[in-house]
PDB file of N, CA and C in Angstrom:
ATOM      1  N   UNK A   1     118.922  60.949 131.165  1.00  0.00           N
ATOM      2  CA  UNK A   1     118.297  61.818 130.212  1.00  0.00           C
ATOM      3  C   UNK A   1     119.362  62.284 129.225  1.00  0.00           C
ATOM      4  N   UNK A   2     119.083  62.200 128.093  1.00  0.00           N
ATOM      5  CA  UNK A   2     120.172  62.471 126.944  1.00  0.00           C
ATOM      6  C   UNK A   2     119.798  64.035 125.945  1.00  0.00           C
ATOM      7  N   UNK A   3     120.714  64.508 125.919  1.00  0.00           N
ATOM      8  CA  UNK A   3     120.626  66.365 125.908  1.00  0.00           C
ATOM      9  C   UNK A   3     121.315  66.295 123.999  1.00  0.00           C
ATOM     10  N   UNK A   4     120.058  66.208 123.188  1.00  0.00           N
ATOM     11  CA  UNK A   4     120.897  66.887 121.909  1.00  0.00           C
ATOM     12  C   UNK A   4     121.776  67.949 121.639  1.00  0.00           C
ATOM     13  N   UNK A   5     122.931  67.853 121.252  1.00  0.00           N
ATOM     14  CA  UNK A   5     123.493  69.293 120.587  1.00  0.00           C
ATOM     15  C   UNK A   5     123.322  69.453 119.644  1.00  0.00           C
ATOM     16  N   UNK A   6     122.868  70.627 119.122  1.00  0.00           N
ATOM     17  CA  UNK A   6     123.162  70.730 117.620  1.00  0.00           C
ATOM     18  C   UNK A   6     123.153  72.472 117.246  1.00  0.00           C
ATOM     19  N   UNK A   7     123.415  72.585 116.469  1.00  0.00           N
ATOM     20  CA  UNK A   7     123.018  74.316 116.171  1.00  0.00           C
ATOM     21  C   UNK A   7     121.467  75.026 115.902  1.00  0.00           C
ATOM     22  N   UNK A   8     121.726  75.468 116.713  1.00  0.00           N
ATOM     23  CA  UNK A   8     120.209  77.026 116.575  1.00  0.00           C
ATOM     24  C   UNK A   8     120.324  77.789 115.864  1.00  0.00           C
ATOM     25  N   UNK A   9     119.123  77.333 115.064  1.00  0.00           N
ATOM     26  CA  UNK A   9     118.892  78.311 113.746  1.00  0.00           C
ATOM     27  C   UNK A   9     117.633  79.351 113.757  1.00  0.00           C
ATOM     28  N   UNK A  10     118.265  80.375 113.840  1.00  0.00           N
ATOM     29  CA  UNK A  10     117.231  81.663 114.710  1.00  0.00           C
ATOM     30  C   UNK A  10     116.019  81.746 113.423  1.00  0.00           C
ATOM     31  N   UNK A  11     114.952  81.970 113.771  1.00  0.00           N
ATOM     32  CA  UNK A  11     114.136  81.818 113.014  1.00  0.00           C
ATOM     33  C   UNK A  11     113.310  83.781 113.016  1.00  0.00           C
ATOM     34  N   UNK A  12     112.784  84.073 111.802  1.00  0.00           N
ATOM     35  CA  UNK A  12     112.759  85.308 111.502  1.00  0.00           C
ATOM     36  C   UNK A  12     111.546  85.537 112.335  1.00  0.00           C
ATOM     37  N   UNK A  13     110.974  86.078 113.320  1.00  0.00           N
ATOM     38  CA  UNK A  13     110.076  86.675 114.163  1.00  0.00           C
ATOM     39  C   UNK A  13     108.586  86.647 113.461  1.00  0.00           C
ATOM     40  N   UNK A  14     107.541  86.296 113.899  1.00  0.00           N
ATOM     41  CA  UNK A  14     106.661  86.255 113.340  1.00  0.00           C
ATOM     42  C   UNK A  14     105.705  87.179 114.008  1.00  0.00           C
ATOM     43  N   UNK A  15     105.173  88.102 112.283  1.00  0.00           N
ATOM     44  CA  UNK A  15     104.978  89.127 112.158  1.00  0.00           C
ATOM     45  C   UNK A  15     105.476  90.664 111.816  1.00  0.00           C
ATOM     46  N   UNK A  16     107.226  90.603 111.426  1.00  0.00           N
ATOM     47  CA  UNK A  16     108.102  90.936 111.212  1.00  0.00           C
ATOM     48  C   UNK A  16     107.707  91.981 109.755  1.00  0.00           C
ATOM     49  N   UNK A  17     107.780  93.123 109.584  1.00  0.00           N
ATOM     50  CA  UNK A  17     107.605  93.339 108.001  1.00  0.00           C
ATOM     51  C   UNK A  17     109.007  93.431 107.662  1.00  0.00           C
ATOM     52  N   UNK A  18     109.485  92.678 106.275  1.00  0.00           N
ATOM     53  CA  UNK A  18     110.036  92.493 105.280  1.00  0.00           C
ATOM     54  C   UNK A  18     110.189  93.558 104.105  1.00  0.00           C
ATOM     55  N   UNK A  19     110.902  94.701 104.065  1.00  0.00           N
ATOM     56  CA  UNK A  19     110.317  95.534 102.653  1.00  0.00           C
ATOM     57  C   UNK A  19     111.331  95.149 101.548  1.00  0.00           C
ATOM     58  N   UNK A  20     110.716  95.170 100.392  1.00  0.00           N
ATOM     59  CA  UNK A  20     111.717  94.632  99.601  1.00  0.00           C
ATOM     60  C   UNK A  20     111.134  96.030  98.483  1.00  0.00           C
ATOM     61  N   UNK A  21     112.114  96.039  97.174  1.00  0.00           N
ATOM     62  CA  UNK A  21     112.093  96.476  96.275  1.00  0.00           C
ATOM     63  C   UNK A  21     110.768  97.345  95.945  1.00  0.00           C
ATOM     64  N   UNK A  22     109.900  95.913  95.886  1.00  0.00           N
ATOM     65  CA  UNK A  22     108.588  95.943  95.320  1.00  0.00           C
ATOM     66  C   UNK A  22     107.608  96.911  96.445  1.00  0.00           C
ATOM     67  N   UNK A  23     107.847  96.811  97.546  1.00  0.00           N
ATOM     68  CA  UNK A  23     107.343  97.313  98.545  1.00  0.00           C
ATOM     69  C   UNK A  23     107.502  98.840  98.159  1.00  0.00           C
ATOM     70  N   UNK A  24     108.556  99.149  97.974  1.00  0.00           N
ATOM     71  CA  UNK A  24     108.788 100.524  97.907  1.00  0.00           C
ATOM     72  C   UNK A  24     108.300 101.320  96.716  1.00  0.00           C
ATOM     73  N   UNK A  25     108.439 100.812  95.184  1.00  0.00           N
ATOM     74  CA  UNK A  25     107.387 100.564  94.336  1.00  0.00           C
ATOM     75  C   UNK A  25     106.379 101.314  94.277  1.00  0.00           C
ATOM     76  N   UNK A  26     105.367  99.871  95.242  1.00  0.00           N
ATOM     77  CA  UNK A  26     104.107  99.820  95.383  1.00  0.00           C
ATOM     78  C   UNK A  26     103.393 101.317  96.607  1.00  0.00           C
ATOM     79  N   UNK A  27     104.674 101.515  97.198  1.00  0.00           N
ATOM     80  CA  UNK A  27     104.408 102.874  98.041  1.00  0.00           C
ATOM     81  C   UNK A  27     104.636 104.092  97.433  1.00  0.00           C
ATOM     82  N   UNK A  28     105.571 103.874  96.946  1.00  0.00           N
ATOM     83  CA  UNK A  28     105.575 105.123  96.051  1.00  0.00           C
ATOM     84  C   UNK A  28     104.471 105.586  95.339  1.00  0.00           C
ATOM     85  N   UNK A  29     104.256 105.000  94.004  1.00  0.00           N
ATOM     86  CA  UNK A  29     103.442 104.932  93.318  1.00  0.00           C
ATOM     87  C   UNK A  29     101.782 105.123  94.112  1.00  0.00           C
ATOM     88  N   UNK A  30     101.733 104.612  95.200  1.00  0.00           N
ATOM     89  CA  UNK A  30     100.712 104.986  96.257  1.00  0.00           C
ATOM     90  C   UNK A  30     100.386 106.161  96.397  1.00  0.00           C
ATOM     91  N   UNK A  31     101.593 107.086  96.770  1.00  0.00           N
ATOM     92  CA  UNK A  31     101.577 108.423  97.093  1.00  0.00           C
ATOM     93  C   UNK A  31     101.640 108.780  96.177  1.00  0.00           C
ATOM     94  N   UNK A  32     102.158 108.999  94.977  1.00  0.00           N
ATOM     95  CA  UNK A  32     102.242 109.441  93.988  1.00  0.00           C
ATOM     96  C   UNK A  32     100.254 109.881  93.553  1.00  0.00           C
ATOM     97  N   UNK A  33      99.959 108.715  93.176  1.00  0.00           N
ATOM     98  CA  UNK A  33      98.245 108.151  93.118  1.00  0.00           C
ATOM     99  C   UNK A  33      97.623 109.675  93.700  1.00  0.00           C
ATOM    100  N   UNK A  34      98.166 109.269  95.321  1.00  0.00           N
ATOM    101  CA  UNK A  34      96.918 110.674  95.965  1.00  0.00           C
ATOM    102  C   UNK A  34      97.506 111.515  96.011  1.00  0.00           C
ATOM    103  N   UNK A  35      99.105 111.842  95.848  1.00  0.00           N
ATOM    104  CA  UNK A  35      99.251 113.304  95.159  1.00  0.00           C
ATOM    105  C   UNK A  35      98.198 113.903  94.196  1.00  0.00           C
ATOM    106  N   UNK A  36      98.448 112.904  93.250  1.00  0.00           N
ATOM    107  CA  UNK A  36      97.425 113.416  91.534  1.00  0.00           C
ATOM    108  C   UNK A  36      96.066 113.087  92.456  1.00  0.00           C
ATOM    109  N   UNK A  37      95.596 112.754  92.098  1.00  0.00           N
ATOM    110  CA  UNK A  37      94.034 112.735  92.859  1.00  0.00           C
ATOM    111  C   UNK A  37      93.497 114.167  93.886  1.00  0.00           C
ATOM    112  N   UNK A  38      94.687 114.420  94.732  1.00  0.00           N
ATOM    113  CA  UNK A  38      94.224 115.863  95.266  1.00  0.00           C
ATOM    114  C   UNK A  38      94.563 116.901  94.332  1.00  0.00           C
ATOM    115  N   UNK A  39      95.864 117.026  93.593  1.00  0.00           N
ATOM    116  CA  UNK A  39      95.497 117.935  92.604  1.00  0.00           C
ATOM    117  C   UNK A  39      95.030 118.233  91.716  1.00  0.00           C
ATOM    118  N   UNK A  40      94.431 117.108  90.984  1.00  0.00           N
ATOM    119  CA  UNK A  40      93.099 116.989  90.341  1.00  0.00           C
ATOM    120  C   UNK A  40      91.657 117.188  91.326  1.00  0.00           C
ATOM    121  N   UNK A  41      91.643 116.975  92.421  1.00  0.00           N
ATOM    122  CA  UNK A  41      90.798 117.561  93.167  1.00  0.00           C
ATOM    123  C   UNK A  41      90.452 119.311  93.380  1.00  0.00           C
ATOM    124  N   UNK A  42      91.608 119.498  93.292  1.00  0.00           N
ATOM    125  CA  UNK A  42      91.613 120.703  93.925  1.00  0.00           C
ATOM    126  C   UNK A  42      91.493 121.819  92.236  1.00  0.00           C
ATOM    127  N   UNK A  43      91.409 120.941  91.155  1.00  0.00           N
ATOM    128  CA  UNK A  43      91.032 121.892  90.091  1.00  0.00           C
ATOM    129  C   UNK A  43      89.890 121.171  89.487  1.00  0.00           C
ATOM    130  N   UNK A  44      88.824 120.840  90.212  1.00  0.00           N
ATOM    131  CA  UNK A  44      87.365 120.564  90.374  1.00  0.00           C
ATOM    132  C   UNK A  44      86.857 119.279  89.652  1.00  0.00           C
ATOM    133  N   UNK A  45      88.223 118.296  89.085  1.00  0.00           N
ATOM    134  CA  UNK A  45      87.680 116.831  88.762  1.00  0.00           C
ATOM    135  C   UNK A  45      86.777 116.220  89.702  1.00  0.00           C
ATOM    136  N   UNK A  46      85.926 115.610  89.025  1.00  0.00           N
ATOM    137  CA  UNK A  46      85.064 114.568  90.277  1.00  0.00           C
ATOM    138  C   UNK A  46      84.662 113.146  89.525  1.00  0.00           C
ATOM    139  N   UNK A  47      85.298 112.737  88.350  1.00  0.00           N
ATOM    140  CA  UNK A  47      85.930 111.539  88.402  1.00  0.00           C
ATOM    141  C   UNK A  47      87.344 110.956  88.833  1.00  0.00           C
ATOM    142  N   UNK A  48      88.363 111.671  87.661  1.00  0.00           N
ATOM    143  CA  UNK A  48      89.511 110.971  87.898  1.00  0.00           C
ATOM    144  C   UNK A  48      90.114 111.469  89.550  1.00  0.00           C
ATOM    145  N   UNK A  49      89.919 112.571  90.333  1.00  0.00           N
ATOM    146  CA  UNK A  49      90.342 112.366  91.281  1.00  0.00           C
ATOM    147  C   UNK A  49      90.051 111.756  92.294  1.00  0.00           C
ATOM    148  N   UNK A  50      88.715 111.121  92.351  1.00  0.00           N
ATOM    149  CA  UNK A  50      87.989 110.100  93.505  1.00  0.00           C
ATOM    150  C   UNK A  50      88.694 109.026  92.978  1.00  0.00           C
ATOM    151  N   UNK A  51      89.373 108.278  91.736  1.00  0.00           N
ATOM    152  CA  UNK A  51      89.196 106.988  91.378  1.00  0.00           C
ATOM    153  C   UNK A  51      91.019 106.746  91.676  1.00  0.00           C
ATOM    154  N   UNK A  52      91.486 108.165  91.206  1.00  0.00           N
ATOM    155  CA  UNK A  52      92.785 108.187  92.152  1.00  0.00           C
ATOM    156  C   UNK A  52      93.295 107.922  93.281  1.00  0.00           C
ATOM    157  N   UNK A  53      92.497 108.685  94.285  1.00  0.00           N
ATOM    158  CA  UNK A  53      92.410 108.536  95.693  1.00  0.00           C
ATOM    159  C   UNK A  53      92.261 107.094  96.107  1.00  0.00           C
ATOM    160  N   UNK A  54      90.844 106.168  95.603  1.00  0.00           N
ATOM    161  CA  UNK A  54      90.728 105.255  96.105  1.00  0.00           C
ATOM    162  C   UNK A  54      91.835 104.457  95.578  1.00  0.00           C
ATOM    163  N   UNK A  55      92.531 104.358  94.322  1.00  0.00           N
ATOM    164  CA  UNK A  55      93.452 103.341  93.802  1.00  0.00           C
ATOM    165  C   UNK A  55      94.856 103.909  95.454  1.00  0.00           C
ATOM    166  N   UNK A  56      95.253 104.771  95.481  1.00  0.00           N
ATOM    167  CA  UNK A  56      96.226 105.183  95.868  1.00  0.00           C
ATOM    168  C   UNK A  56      95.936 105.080  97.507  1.00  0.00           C
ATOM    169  N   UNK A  57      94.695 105.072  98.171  1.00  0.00           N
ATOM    170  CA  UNK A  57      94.689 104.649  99.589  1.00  0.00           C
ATOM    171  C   UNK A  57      93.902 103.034  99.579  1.00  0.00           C
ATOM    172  N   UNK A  58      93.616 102.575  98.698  1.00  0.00           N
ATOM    173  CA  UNK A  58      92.445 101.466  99.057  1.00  0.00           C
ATOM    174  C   UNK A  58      93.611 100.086  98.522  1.00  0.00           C
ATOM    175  N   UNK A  59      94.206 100.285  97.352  1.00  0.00           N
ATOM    176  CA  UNK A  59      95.174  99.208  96.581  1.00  0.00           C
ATOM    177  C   UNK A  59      96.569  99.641  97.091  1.00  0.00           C
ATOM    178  N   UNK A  60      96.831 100.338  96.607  1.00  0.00           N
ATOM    179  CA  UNK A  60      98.460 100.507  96.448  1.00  0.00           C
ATOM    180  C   UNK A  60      99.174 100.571  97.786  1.00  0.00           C
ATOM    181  N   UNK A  61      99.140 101.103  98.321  1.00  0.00           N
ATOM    182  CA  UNK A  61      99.424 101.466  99.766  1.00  0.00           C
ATOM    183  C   UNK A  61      99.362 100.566 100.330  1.00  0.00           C
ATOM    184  N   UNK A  62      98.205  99.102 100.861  1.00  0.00           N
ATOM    185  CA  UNK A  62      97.997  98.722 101.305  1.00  0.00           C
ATOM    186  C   UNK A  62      98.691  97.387 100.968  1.00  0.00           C
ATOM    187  N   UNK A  63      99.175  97.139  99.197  1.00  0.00           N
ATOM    188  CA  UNK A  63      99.629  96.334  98.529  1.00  0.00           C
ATOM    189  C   UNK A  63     101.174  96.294  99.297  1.00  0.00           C
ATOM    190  N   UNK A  64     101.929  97.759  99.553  1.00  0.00           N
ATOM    191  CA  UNK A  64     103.031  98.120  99.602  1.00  0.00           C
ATOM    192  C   UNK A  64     103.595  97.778 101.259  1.00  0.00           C
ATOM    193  N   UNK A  65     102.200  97.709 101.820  1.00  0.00           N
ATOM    194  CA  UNK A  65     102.829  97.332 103.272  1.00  0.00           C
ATOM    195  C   UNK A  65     102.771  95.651 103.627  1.00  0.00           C
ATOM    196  N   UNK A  66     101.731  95.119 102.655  1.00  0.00           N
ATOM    197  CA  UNK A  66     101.619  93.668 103.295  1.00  0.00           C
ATOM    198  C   UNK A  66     102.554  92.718 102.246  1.00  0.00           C
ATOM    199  N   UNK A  67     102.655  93.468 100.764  1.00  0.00           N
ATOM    200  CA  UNK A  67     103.778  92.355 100.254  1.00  0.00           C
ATOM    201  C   UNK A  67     104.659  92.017 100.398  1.00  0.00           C
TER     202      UNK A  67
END
């Protein structure tokens, strides 16, 4: 039976999150989103702070953890 040598090349774990630049970004700007959205909430908007909220928990956030 004949035994290759060669070098092991560790391979990056799958399922691993990666944050890069953009990640942080895209989180920020997340929170940022439902910052403004509750304090526009909380001084009785009932457009721009629902459309906030959802950009800032439904897109951004979600953009920021899987890119």
């Amino acid at each position: 039976m004949k035994v290759q040598k060669g070098r092991a090349v560790a391979a990056p774990p799958r399922g691993s999150l990666r944050f890069s630049p953009i990640n942080a970004v895209l989180l920020v700007l997340g929170l940022l989103a439902v910052a403004a959205g509750y304090q526009l909430l909380a001084r009785g908007s009932t457009v721009a702070a629902p459309l906030l909220l959802v950009l800032g928990y439904v897109v951004l956030i979600p953009l920021g953890i899987i890119l």
